[in-house]
Every structure is written in structure tokens, then in C-alpha cells.
N, C-alpha and C. Protein backbone atom coordinates (compact mmCIF):
# COMPACT_ATOMS: atom_id res chain seq x y z
N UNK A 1 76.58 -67.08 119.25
CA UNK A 1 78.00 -66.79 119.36
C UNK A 1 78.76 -67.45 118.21
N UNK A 2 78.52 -68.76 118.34
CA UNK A 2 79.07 -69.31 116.81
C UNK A 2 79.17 -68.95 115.48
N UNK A 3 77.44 -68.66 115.38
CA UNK A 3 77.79 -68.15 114.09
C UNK A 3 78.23 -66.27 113.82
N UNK A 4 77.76 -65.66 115.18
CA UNK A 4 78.90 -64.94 114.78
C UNK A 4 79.80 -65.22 114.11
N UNK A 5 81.16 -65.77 115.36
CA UNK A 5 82.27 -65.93 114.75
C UNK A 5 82.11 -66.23 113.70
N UNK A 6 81.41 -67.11 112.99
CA UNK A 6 81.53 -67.51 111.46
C UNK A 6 81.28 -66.23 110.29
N UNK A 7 80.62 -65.02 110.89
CA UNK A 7 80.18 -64.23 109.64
C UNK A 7 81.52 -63.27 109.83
N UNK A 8 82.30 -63.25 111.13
CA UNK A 8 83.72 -62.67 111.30
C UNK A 8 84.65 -63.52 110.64
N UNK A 9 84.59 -64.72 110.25
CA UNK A 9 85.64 -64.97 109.94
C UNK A 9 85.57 -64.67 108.65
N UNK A 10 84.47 -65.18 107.89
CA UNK A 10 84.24 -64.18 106.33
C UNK A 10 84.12 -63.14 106.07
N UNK A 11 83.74 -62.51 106.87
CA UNK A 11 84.17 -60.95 106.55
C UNK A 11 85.76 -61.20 106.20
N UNK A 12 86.49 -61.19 107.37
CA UNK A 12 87.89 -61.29 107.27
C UNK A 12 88.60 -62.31 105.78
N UNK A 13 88.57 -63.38 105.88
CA UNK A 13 88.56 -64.04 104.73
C UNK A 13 88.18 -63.37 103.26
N UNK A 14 87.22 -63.25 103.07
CA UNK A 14 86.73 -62.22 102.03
C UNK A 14 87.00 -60.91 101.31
N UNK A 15 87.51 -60.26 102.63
CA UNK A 15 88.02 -59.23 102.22
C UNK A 15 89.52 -59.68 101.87
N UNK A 16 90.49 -60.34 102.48
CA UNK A 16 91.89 -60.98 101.78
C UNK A 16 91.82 -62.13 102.19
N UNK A 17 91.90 -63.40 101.45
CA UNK A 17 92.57 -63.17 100.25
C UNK A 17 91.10 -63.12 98.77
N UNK A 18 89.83 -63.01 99.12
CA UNK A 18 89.05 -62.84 98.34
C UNK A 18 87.70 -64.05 98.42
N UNK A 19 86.57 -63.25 98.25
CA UNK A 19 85.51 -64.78 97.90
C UNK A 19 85.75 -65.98 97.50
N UNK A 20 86.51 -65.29 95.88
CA UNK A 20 86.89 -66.72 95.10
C UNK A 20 87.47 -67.70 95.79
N UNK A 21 88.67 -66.98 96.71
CA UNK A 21 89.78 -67.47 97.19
C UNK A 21 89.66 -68.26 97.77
N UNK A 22 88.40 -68.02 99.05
CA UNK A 22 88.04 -68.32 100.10
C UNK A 22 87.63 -69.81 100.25
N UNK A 23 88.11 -71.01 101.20
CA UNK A 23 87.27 -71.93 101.08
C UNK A 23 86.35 -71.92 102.27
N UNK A 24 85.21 -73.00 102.22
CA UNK A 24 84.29 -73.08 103.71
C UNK A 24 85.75 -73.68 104.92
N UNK A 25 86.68 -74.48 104.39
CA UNK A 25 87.20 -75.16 105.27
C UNK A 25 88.13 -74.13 105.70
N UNK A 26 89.00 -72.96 105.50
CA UNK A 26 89.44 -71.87 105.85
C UNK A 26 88.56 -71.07 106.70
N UNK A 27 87.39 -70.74 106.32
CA UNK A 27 86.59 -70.13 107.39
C UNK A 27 85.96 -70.87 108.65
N UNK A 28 86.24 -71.84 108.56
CA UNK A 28 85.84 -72.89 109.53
C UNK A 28 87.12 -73.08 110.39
N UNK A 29 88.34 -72.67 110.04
CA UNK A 29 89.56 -72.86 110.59
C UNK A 29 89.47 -71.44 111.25
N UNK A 30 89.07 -70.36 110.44
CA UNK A 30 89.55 -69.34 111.28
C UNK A 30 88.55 -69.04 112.35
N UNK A 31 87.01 -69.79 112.10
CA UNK A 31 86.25 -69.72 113.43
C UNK A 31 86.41 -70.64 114.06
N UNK A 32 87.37 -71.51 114.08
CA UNK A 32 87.29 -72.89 114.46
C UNK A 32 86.57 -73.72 115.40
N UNK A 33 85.47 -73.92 114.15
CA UNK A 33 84.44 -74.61 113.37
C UNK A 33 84.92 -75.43 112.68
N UNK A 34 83.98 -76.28 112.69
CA UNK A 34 84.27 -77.63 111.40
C UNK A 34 83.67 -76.75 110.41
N UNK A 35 84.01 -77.38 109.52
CA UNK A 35 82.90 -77.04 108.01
C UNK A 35 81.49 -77.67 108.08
N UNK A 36 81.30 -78.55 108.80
CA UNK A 36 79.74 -78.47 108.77
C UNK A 36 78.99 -77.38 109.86
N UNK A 37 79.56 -76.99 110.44
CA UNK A 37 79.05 -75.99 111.37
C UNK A 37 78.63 -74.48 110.50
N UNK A 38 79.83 -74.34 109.41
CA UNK A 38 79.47 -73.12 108.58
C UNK A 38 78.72 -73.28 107.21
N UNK A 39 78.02 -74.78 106.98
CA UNK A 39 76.72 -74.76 106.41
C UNK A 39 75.92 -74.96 106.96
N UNK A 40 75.65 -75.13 108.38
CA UNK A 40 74.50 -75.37 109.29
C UNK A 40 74.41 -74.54 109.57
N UNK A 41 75.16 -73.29 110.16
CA UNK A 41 74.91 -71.79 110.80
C UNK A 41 74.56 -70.47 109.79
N UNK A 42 74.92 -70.92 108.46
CA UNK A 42 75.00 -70.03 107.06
C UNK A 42 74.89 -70.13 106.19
N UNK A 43 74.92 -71.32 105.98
CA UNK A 43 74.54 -71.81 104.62
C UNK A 43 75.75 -72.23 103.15
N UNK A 44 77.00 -72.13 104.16
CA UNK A 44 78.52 -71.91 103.32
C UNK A 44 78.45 -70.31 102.57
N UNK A 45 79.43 -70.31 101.54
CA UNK A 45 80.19 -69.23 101.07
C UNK A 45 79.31 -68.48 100.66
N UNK A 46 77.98 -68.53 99.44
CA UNK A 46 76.69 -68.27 99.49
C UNK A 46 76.12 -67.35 100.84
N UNK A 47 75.85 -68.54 101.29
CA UNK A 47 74.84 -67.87 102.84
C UNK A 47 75.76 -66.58 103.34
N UNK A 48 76.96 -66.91 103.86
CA UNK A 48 77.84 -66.10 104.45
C UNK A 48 77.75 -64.99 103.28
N UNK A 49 78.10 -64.63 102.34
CA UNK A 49 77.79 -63.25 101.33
C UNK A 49 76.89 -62.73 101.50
N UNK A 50 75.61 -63.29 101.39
CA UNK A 50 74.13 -62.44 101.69
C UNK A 50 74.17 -62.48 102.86
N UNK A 51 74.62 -63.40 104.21
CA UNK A 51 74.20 -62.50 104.81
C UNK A 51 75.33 -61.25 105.57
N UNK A 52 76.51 -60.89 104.69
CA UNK A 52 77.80 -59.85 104.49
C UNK A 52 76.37 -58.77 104.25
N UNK A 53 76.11 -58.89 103.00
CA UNK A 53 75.35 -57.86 102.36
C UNK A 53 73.87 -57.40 103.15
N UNK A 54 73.07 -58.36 103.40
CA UNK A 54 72.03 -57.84 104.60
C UNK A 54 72.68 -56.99 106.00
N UNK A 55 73.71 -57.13 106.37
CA UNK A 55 74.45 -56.68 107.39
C UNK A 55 74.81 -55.54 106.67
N UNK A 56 75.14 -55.41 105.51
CA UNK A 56 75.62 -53.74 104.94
C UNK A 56 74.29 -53.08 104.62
N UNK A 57 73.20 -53.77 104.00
CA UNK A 57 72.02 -53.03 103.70
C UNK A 57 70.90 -52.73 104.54
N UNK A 58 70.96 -53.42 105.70
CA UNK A 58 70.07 -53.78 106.79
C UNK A 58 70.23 -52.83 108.51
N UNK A 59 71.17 -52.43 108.15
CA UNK A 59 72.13 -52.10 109.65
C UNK A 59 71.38 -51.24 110.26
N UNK A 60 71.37 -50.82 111.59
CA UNK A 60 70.47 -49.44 112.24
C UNK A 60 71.35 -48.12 111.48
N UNK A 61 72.42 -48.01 111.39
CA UNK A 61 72.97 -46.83 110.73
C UNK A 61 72.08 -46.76 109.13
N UNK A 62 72.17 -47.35 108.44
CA UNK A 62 70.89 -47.40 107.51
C UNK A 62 69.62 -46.48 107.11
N UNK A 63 69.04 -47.71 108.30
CA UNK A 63 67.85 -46.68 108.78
C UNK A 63 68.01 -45.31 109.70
N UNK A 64 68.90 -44.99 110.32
CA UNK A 64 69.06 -44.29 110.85
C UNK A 64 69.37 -42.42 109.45
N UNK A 65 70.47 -42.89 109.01
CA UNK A 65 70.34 -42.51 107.62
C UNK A 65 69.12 -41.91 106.87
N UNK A 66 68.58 -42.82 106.60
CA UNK A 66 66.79 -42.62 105.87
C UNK A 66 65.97 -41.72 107.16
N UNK A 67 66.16 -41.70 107.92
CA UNK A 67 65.40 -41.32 109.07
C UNK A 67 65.83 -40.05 109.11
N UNK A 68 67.11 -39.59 109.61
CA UNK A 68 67.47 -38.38 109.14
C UNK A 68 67.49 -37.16 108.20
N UNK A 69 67.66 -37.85 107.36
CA UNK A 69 67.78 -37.18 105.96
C UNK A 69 66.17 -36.94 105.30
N UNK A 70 64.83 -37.53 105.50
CA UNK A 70 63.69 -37.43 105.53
C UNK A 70 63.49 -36.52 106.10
N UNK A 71 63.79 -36.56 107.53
CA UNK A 71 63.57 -34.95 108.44
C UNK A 71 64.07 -34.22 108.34
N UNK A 72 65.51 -34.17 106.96
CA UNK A 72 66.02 -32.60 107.63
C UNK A 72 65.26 -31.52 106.64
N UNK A 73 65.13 -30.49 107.07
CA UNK A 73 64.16 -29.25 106.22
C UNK A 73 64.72 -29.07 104.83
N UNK A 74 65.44 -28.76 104.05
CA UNK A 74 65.80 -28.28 103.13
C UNK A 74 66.02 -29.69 102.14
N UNK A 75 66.47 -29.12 101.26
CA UNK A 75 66.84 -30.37 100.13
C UNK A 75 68.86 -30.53 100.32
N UNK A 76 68.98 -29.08 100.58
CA UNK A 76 70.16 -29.26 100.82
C UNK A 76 70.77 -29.32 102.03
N UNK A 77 70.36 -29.45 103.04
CA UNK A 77 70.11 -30.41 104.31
C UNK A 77 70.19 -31.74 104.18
N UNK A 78 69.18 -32.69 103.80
CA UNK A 78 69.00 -33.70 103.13
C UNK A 78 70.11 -34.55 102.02
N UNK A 79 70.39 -33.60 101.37
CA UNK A 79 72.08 -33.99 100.72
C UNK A 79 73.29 -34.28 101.50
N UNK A 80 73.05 -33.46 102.67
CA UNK A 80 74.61 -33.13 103.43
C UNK A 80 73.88 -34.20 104.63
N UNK A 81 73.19 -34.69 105.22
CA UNK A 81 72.41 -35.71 106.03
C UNK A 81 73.06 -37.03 105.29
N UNK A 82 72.65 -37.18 104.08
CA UNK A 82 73.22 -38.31 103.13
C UNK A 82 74.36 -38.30 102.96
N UNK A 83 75.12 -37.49 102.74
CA UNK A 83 76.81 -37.57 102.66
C UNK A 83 77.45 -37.85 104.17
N UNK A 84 76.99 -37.28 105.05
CA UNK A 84 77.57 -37.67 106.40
C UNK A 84 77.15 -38.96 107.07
N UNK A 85 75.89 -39.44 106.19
CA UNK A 85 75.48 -40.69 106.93
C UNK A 85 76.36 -41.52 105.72
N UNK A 86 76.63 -41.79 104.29
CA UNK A 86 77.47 -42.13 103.64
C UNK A 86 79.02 -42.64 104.00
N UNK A 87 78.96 -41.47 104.33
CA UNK A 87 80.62 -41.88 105.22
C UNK A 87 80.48 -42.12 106.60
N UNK A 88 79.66 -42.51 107.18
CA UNK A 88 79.78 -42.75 108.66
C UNK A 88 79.32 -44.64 108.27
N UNK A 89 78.38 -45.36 106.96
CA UNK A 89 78.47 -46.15 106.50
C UNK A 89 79.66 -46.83 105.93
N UNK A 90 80.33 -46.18 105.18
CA UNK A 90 81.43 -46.50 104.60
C UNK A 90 82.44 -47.03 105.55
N UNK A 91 82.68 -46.45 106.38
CA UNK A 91 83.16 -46.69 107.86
C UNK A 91 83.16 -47.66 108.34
N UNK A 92 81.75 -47.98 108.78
CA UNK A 92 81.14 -49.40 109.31
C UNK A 92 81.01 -50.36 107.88
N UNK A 93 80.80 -50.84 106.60
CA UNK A 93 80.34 -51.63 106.33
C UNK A 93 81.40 -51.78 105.08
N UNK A 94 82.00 -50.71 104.49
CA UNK A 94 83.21 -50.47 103.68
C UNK A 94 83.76 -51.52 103.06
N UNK A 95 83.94 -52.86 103.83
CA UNK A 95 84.75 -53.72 103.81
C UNK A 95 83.71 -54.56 102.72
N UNK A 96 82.84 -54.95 103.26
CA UNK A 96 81.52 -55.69 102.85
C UNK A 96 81.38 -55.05 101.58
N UNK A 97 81.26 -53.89 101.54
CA UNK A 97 80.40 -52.98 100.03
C UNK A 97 81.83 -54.00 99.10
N UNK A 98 82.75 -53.71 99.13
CA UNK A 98 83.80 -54.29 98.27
C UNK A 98 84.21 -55.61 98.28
N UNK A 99 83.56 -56.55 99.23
CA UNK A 99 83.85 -57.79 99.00
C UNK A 99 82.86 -57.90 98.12
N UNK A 100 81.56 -57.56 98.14
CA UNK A 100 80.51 -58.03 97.46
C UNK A 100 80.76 -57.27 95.76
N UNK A 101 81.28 -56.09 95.63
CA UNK A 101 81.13 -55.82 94.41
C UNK A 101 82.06 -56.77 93.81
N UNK A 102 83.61 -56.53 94.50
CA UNK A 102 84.61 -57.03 93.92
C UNK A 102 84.63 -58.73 93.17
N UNK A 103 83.24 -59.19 93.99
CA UNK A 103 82.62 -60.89 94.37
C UNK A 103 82.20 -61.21 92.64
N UNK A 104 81.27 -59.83 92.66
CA UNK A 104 79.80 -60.09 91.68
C UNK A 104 80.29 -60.34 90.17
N UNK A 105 81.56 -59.85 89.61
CA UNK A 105 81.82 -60.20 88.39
C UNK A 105 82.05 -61.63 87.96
N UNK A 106 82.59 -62.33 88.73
CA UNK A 106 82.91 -63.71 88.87
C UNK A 106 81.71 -64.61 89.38
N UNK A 107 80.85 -64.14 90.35
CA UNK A 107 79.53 -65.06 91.32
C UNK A 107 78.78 -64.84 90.64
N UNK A 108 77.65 -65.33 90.10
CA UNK A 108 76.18 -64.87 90.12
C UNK A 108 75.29 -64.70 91.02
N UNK A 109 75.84 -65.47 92.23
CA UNK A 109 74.73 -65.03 93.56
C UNK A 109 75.78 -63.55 94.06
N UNK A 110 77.06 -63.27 93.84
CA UNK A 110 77.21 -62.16 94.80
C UNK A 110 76.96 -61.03 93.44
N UNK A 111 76.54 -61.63 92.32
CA UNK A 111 75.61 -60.17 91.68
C UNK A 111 74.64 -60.07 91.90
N UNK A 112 73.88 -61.20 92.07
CA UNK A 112 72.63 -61.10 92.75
C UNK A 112 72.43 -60.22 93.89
N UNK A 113 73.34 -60.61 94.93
CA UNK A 113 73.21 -60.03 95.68
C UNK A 113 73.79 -58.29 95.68
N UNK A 114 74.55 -58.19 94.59
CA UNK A 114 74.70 -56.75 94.63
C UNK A 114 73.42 -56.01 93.72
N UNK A 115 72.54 -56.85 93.21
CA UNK A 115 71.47 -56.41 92.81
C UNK A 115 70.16 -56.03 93.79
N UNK A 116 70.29 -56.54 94.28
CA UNK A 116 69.31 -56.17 95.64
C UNK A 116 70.03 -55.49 96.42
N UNK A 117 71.31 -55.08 96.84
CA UNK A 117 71.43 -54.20 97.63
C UNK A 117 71.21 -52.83 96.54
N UNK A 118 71.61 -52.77 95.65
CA UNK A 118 70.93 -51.85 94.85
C UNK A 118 69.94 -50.93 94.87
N UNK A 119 69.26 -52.10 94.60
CA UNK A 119 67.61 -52.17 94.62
C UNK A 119 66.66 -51.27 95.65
N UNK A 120 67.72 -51.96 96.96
CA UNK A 120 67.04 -51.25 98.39
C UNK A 120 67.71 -49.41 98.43
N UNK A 121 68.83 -49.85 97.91
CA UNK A 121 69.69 -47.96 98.15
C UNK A 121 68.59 -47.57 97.33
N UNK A 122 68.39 -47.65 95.81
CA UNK A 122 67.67 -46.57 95.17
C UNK A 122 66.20 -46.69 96.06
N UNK A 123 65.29 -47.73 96.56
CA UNK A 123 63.67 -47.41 96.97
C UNK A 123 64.49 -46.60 98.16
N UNK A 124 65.23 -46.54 98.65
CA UNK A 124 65.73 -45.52 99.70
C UNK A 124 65.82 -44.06 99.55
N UNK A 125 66.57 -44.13 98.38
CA UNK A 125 66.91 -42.79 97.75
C UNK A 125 65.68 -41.98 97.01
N UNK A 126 64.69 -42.75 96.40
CA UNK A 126 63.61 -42.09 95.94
C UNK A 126 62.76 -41.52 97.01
N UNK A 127 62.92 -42.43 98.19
CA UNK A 127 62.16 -41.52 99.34
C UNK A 127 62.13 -40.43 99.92
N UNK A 128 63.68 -40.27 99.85
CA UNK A 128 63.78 -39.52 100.24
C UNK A 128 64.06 -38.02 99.34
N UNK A 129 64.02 -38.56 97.97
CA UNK A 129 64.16 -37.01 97.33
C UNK A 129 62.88 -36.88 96.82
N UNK A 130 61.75 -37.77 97.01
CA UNK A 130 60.58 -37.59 96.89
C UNK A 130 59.79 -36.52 98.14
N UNK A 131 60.46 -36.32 99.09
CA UNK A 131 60.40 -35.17 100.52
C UNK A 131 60.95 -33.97 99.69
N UNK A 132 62.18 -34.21 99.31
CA UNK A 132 62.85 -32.80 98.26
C UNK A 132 61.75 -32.37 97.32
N UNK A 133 61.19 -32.94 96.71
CA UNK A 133 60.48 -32.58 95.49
C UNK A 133 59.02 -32.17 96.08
N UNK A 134 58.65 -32.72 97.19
CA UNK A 134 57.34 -32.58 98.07
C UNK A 134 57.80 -31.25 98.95
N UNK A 135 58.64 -30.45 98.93
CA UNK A 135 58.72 -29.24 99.43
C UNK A 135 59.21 -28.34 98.31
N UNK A 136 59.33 -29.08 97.09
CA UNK A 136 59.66 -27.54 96.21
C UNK A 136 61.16 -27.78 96.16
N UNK A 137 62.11 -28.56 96.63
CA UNK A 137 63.54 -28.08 96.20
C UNK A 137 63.99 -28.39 95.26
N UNK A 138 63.57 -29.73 94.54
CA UNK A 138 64.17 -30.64 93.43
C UNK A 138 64.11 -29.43 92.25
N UNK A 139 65.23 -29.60 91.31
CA UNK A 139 64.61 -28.86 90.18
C UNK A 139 63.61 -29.05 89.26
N UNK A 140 63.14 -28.10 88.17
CA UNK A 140 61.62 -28.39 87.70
C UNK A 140 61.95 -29.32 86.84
N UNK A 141 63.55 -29.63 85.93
CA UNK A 141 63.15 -30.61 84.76
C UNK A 141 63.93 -31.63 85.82
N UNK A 142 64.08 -32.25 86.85
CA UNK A 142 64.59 -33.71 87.38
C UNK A 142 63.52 -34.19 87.71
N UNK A 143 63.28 -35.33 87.55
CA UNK A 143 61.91 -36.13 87.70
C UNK A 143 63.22 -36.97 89.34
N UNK A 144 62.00 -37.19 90.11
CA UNK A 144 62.26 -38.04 91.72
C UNK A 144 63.84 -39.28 90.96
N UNK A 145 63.22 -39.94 89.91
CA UNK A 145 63.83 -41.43 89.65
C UNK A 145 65.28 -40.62 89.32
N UNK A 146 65.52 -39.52 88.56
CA UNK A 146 66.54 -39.60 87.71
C UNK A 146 67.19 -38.75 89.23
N UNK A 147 66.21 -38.02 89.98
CA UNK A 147 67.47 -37.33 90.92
C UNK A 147 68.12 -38.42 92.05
N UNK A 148 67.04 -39.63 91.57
CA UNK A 148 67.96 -40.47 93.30
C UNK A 148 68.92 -41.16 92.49
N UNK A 149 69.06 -41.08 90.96
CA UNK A 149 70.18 -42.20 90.08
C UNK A 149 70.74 -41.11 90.38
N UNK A 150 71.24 -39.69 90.13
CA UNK A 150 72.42 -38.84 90.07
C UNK A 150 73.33 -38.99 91.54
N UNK A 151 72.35 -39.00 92.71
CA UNK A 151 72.64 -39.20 93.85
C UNK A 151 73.54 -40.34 94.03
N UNK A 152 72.39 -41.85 93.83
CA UNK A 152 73.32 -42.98 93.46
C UNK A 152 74.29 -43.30 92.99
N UNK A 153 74.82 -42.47 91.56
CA UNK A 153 75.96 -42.28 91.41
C UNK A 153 76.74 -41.75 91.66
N UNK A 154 76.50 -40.43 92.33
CA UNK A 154 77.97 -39.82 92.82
C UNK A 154 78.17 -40.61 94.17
N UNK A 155 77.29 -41.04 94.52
CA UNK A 155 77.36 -41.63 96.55
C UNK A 155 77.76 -43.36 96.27
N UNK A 156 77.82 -43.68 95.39
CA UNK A 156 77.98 -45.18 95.69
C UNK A 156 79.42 -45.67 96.12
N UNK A 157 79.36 -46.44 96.45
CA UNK A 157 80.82 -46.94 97.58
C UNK A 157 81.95 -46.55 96.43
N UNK A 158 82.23 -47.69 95.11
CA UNK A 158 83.21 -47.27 93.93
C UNK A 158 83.26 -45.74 93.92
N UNK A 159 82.55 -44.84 93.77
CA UNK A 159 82.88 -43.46 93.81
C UNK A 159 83.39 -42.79 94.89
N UNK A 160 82.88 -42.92 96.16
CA UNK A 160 83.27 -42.83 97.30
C UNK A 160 84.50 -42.67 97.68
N UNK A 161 84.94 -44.13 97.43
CA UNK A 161 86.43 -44.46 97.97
C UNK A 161 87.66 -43.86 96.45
N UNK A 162 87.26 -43.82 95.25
CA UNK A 162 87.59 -43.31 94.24
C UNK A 162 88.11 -42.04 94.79
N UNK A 163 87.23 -41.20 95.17
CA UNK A 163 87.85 -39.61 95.87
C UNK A 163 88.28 -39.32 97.54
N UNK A 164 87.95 -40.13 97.89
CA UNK A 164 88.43 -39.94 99.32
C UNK A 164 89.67 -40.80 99.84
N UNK A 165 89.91 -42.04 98.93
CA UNK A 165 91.06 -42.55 99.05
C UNK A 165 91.91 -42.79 98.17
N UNK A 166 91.72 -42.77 96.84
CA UNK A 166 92.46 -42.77 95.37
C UNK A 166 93.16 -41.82 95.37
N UNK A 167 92.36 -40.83 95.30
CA UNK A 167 92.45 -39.22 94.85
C UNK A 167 92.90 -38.66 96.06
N UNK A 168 92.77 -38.91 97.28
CA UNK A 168 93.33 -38.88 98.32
C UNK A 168 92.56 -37.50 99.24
N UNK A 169 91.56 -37.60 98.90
CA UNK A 169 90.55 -35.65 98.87
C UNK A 169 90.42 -36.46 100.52
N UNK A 170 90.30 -37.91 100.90
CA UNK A 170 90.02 -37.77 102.32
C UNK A 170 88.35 -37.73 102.80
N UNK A 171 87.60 -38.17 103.82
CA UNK A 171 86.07 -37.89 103.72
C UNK A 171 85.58 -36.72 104.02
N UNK A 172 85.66 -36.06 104.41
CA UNK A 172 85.40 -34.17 104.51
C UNK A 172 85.53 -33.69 103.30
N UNK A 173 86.50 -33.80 102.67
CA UNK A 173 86.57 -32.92 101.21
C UNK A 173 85.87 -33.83 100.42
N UNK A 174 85.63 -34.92 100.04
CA UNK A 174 85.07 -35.75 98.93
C UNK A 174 83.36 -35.47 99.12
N UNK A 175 82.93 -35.34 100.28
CA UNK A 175 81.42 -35.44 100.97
C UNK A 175 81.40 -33.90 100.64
N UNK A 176 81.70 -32.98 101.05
CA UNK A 176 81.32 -31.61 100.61
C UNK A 176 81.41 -31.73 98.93
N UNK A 177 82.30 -32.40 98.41
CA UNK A 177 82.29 -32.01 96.51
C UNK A 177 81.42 -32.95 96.19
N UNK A 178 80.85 -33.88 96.47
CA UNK A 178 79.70 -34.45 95.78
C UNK A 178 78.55 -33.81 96.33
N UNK A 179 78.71 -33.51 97.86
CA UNK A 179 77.20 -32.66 98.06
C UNK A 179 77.12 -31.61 97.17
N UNK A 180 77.93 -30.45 96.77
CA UNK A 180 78.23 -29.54 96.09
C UNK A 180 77.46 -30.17 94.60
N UNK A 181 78.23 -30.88 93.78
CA UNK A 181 77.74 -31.72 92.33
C UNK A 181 76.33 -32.18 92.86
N UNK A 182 76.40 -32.39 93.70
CA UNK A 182 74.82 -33.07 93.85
C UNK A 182 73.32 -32.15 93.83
N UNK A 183 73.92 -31.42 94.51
CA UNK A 183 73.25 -29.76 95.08
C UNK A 183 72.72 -29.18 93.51
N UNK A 184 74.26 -29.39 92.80
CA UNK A 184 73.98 -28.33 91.60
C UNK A 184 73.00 -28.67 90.67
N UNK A 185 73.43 -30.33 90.48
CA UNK A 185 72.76 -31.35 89.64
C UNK A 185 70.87 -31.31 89.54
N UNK A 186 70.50 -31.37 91.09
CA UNK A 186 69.12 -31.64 91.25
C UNK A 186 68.58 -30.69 91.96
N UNK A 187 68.61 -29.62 92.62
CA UNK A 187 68.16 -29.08 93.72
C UNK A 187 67.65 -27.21 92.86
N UNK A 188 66.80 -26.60 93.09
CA UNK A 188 66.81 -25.54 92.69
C UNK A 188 67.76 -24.63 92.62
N UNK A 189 68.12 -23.52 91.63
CA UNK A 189 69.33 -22.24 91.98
C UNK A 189 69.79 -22.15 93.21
């Protein structure tokens, strides 16, 4: 229960007024916790980030995600599986994806850690367009690596929220136009 509260209060913290911002003794106020409680339960500002980011990369929606999108028949099935599990992520973990990027220019552990969440999206993403390419949909000149980077880039959180809340397209219209670019990009005629 404790350290719950403690990975709630950094979430919260984190997201305003920022990582940098953030001290252990603020998050210890807002779980109220001492500050030794939120390096014994987490490890301080550190611990609490990774484990922000294991909670965004780790989650059953996640796997649930990969699980889906593996089974659905088509390649372009599989695209639109990923865009709806995308934004049903974004949803749940949204907050996190942007504390941690927003973190990593300034941290070296929260680049670190945006390096491994990375890491895990693309062995994710190759899996699953490695099923695309294992039924014939991928196109003949995209090799597996370069179609899960095209993917990766149009789907990553910065792009995401770029068109669905910048641009104001909303998640229905932004998820159909990258499935669409995505579709065109890698997938046969």
C-alpha cells in the first residue's frame, strides 16, 4: 500500500511540476511518507522513474496488445489491432510516456530508461510484423527491421499526441491516418 502511494505520488509530481522539479521530500509529503520511506520502497527519484517506465512498458494492456495484433489475420488487421491498442495505451500510461521523455534530455538514467523502453516497443514490433511478412503481407522491398521502425515512428507517443491533440484530429481520426500511412508504407497494394 505504501509504496503504492509513493509511485502515485510521482506519477503526479512528475508529470507537474516536472522530474527535475521534483524533490524526494515533496513526494514523501504528498504520500505522506518520510523521505526515507521513498528510498526504502523505490529507491528515490531514480527508482520511482524506472519503475514509472516498467509500469508503461510492462502493463497487461501491453501484452495484451502483442497478443492481439499477432492473431489478427491480415497485415492490415494487425495495423488497426496496433493503433487501437496504441490509443487505448496512451490512455492508460500517456502521462508516464511524457514524464519520461520530457525527463531524458536533462537525466541520463531517464534516457536510459527511455532507451529500454524503446528497445522493448521495437523487439515487440518486429514480432509482430515478422507474422505480416510470415503470411505474405509486408511489401517485397521492406525488410521486418525497417517495417517495425516506420511503424515506430508514426505510433510513438510524440507523434501520437502531435495529431490527436496538437493538430486536434482527436484519437479516431489520427489512428485511422497513421494506419492508412502505415498500410501504404509497408503492407502489399
Amino acid at each position: 500500500m505504501t509504496r503504492q502511494e509513493v509511485i502515485k505520488a510521482a506519477r503526479k509530481l512528475y508529470a507537474v511540476p516536472g522530474y527535475a522539479q521534483t524533490t524526494v521530500g515533496e513526494i514523501a509529503h504528498e504520500a505522506r511518507v518520510s523521505p526515507a520511506t521513498v528510498y526504502a520502497q523505490c529507491g528515490g527519484k531514480e527508482g520511482l522513474l524506472r519503475t514509472l517506465m516498467d509500469v508503461w512498458t510492462t502493463s497487461p494492456t501491453v501484452g495484451r496488445i502483442i497478443s492481439d495484433a499477432e492473431a489478427a489475420s491480415t497485415g492490415r488487421t494487425k495495423l488497426e489491432t496496433l493503433a487501437a491498442g496504441y490509443a487505448a495505451h496512451a490512455a492508460e500510461a500517456g502521462d508516464i510516456m511524457r514524464i519520461v521523455e520530457r525527463a531524458a534530455p536533462s537525466s541520463p538514467a531517464a534516457q536510459e530508461f527511455l532507451d529500454v523502453a524503446d528497445v522493448r516497443h521495437m523487439e515487440s514490433l518486429e514480432t509482430i510484423v515478422k507474422g505480416m511478412a510470415d503470411k505474405g503481407d509486408l511489401a517485397d522491398e521492406v525488410s521486418v527491421q525497417d517495417a517495425a521502425k516506420i511503424i515506430f515512428f508514426h505510433f510513438c507517443n510524440p507523434q501520437f499526441v502531435l495529431a490527436a491533440e496538437t493538430f486536434g484530429w482527436g484519437v479516431d481520426r489520427t489512428t485511422r491516418w497513421l494506419v492508412d500511412r502505415v498500410a501504404a508504407a509497408i503492407l502489399k497494394g
